[in-house]
C-alpha atoms as a PDB file:
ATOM      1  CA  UNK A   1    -115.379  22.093 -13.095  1.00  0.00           C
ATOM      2  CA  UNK A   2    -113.055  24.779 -12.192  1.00  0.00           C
ATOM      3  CA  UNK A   3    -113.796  25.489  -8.614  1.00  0.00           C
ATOM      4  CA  UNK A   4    -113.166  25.508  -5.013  1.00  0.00           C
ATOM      5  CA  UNK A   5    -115.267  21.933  -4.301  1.00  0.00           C
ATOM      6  CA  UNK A   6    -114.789  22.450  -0.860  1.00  0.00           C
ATOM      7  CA  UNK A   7    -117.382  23.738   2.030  1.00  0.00           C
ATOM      8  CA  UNK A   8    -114.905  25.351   3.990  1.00  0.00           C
ATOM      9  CA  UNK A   9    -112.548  23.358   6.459  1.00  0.00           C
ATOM     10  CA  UNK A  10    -113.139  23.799  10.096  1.00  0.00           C
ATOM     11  CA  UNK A  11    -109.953  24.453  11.242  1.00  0.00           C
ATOM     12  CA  UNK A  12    -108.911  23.891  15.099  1.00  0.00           C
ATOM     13  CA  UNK A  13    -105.663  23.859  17.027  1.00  0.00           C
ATOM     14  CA  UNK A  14    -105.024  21.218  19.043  1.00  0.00           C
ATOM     15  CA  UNK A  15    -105.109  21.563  23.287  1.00  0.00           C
ATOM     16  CA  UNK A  16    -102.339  19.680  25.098  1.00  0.00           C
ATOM     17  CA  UNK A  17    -103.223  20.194  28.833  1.00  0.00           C
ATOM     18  CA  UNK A  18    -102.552  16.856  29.821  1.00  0.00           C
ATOM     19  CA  UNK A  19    -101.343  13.804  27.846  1.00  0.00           C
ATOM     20  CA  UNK A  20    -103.628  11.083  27.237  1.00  0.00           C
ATOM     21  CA  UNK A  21    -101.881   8.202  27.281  1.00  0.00           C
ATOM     22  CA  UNK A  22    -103.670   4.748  25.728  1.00  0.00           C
ATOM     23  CA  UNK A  23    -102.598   1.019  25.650  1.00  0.00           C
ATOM     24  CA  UNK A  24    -100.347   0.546  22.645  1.00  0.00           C
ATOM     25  CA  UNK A  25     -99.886  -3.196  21.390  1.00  0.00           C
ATOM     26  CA  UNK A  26     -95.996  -2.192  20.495  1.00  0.00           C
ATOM     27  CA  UNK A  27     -95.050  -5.223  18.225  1.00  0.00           C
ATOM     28  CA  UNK A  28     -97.860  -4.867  15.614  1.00  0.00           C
ATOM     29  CA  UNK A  29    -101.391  -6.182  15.305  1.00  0.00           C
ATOM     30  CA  UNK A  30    -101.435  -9.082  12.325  1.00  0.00           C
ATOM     31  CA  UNK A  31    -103.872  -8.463   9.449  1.00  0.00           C
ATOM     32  CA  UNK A  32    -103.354 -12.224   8.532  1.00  0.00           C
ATOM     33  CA  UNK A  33    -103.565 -14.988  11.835  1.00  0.00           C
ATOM     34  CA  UNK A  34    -103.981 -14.039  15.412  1.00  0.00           C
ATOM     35  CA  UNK A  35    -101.189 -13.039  17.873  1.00  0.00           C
ATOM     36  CA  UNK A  36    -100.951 -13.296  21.554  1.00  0.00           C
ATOM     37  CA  UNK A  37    -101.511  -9.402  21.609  1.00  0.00           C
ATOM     38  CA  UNK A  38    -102.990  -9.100  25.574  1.00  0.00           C
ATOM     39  CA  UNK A  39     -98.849  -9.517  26.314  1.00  0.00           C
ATOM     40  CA  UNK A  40     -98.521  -5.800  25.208  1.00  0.00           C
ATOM     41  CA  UNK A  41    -101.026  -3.928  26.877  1.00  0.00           C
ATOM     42  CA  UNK A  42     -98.679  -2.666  29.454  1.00  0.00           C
ATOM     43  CA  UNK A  43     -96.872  -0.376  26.867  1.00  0.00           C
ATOM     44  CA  UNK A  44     -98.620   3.001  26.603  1.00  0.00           C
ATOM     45  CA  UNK A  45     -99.022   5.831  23.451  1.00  0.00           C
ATOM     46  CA  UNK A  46     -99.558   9.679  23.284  1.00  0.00           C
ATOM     47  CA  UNK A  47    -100.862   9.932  20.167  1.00  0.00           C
ATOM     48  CA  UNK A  48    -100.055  13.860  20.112  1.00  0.00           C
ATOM     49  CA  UNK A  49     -96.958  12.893  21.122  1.00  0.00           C
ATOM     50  CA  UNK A  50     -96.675  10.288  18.265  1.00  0.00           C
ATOM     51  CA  UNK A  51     -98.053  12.527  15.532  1.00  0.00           C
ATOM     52  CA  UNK A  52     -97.602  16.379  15.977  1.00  0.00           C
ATOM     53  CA  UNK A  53     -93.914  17.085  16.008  1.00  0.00           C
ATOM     54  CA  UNK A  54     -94.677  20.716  15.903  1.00  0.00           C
ATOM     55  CA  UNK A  55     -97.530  21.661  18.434  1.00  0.00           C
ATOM     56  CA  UNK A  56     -97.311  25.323  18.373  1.00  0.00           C
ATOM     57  CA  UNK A  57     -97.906  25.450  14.351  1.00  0.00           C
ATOM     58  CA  UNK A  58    -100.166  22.430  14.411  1.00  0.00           C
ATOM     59  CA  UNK A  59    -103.774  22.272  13.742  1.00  0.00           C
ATOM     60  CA  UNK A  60    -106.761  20.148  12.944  1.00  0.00           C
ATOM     61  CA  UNK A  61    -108.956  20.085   9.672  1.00  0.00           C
ATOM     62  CA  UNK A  62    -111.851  18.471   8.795  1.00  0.00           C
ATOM     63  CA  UNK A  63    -112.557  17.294   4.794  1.00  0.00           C
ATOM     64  CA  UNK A  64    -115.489  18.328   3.656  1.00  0.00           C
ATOM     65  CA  UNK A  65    -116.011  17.163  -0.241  1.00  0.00           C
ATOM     66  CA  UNK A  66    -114.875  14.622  -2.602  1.00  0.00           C
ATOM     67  CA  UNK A  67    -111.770  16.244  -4.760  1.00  0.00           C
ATOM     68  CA  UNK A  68    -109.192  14.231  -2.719  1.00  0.00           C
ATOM     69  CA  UNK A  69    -110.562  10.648  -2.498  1.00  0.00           C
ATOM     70  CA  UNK A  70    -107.862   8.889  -4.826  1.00  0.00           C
ATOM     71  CA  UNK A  71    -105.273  10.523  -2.112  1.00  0.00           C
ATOM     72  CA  UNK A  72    -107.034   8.501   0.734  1.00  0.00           C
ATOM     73  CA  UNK A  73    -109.001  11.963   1.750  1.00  0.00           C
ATOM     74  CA  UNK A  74    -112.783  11.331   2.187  1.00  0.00           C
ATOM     75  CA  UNK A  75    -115.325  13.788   3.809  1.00  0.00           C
ATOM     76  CA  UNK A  76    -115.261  13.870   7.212  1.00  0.00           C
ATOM     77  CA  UNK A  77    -111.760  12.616   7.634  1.00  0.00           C
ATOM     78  CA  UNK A  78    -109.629  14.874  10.208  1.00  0.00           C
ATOM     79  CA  UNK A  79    -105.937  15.967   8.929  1.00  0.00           C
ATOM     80  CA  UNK A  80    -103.848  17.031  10.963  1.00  0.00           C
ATOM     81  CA  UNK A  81    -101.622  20.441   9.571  1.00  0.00           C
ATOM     82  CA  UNK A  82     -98.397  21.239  10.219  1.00  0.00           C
ATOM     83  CA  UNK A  83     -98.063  25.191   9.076  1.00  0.00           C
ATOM     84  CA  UNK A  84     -93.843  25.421  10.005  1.00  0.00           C
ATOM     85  CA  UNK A  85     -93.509  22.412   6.686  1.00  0.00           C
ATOM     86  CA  UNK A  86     -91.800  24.042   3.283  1.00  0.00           C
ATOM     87  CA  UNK A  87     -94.504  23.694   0.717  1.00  0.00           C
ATOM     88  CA  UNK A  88     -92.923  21.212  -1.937  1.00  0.00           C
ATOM     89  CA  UNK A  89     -93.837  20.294  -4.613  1.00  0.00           C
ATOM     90  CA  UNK A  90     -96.540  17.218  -4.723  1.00  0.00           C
ATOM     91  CA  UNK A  91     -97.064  17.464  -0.922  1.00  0.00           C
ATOM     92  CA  UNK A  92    -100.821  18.237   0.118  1.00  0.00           C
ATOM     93  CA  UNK A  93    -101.518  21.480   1.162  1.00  0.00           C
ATOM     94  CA  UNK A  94    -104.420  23.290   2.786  1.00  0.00           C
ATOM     95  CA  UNK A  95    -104.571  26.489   0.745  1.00  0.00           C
ATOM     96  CA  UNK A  96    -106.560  29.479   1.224  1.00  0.00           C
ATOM     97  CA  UNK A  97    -107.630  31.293  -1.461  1.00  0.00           C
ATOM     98  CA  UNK A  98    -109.904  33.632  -1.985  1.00  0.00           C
ATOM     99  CA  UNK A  99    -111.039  33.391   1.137  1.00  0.00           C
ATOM    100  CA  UNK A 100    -111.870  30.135   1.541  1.00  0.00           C
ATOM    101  CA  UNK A 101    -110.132  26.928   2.917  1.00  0.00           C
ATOM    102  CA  UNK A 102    -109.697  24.134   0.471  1.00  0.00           C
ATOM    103  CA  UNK A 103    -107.748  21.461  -0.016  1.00  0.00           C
ATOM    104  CA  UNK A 104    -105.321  19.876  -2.855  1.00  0.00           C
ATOM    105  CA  UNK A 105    -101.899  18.607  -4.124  1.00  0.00           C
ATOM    106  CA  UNK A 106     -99.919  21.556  -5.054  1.00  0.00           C
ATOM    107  CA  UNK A 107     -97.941  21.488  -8.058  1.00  0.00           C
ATOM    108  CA  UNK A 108     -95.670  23.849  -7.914  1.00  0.00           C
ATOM    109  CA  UNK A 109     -93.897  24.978 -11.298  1.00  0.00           C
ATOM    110  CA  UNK A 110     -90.836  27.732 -12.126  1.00  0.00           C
ATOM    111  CA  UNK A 111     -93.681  30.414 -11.798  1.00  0.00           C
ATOM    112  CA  UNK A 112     -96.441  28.609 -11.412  1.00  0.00           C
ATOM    113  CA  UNK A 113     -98.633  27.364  -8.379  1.00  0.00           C
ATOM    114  CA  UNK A 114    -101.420  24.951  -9.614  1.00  0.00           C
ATOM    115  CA  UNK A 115    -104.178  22.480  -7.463  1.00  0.00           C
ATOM    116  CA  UNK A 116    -104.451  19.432  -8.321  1.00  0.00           C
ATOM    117  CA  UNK A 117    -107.729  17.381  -7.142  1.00  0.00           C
ATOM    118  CA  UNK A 118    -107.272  13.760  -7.234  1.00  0.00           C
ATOM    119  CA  UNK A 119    -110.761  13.244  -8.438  1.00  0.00           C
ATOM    120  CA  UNK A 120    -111.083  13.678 -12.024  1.00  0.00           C
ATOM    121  CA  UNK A 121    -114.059  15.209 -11.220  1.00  0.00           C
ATOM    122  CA  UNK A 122    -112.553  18.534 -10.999  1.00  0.00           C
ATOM    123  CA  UNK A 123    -109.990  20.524 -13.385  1.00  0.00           C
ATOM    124  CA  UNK A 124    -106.427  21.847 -11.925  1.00  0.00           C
ATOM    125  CA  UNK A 125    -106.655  25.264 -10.462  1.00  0.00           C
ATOM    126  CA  UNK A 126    -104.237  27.986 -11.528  1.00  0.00           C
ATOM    127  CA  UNK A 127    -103.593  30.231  -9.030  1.00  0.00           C
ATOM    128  CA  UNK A 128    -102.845  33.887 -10.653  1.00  0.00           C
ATOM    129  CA  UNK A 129    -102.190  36.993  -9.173  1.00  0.00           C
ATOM    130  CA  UNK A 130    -105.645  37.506  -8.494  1.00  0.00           C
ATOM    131  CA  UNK A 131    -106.213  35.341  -6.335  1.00  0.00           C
ATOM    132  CA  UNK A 132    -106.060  35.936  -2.826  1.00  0.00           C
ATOM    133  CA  UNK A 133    -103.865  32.760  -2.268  1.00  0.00           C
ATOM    134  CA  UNK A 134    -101.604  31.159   0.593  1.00  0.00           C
ATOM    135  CA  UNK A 135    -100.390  27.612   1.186  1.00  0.00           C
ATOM    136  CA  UNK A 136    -102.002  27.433   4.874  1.00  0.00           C
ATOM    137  CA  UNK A 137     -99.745  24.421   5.927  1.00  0.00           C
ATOM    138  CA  UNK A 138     -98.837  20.814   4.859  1.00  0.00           C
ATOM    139  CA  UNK A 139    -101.273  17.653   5.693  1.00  0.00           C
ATOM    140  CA  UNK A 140     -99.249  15.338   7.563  1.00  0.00           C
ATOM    141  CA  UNK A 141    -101.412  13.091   8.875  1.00  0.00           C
ATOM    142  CA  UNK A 142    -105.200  11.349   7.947  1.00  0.00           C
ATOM    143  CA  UNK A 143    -106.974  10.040  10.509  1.00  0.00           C
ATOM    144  CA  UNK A 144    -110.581   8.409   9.288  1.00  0.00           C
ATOM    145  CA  UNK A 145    -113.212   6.324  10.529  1.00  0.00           C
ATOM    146  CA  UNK A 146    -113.423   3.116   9.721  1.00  0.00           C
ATOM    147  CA  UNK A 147    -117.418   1.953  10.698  1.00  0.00           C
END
């Protein structure tokens, strides 16, 4: 398949009227045997503080599809996009093209631009010149459930 897979992203800025500030267990939580972790609950974390270094270019997405899920990217997960980042080479991108949001690894050649899903589900996608094509901004951050 040689297609946008993607319903398109719902794409939201993020507000940052007040902080909101949660209990941060500083020193690590162990995957492997228990720690005395109630010792740490004094410390505090903004999490837009500790994940958007650029608010004013920084938005929200929400997946919607499978071409990403051997990057970590499942449907409903919520990226967070910073639009100020240099497109490079192997970073993921949200792109827009052709008037819809989608999004991929971007391989980026001497004059090529090409989408790579990382489901071999779906074929690389060339962007030409007629394509109505930008690289939106660069994924940053995943943030997923877990339940």
């Amino acid at each position: 398949m040689n297609q946008i897979d993607q319903k398109t992203l719902v794409i939201f800025q993020p507000r940052f009227e007040k902080p909101t500030v949660l209990p941060f267990v500083k020193e690590g939580i162990s995957a492997g045997f228990p720690s005395p972790a109630d010792d740490f609950l004094d410390l505090s974390i903004d999490l837009n503080q500790e994940l958007i270094k650029h608010p004013s270019t920084t938005f929200y997405g929400r997946v919607r599809g499978d071409s990403m899920i051997n990057a970590g990217l499942n449907d409903g997960d919520l990226l967070i996009i910073d639009k100020s980042l240099e497109p490079t080479n192997r970073k993921i991108a949200v792109c827009f093209v052709d008037g819809e949001f989608t999004v991929k690894r971007i391989a980026i050649e001497k004059d090529k631009i090409w989408l790579i899903a990382e489901n071999k589900k779906y074929s690389p996608i060339l962007v030409t010149e007629d394509n109505d094509f930008i690289i939106w901004g660069i994924v940053t951050t995943v943030i997923k459930n877990v339940s």
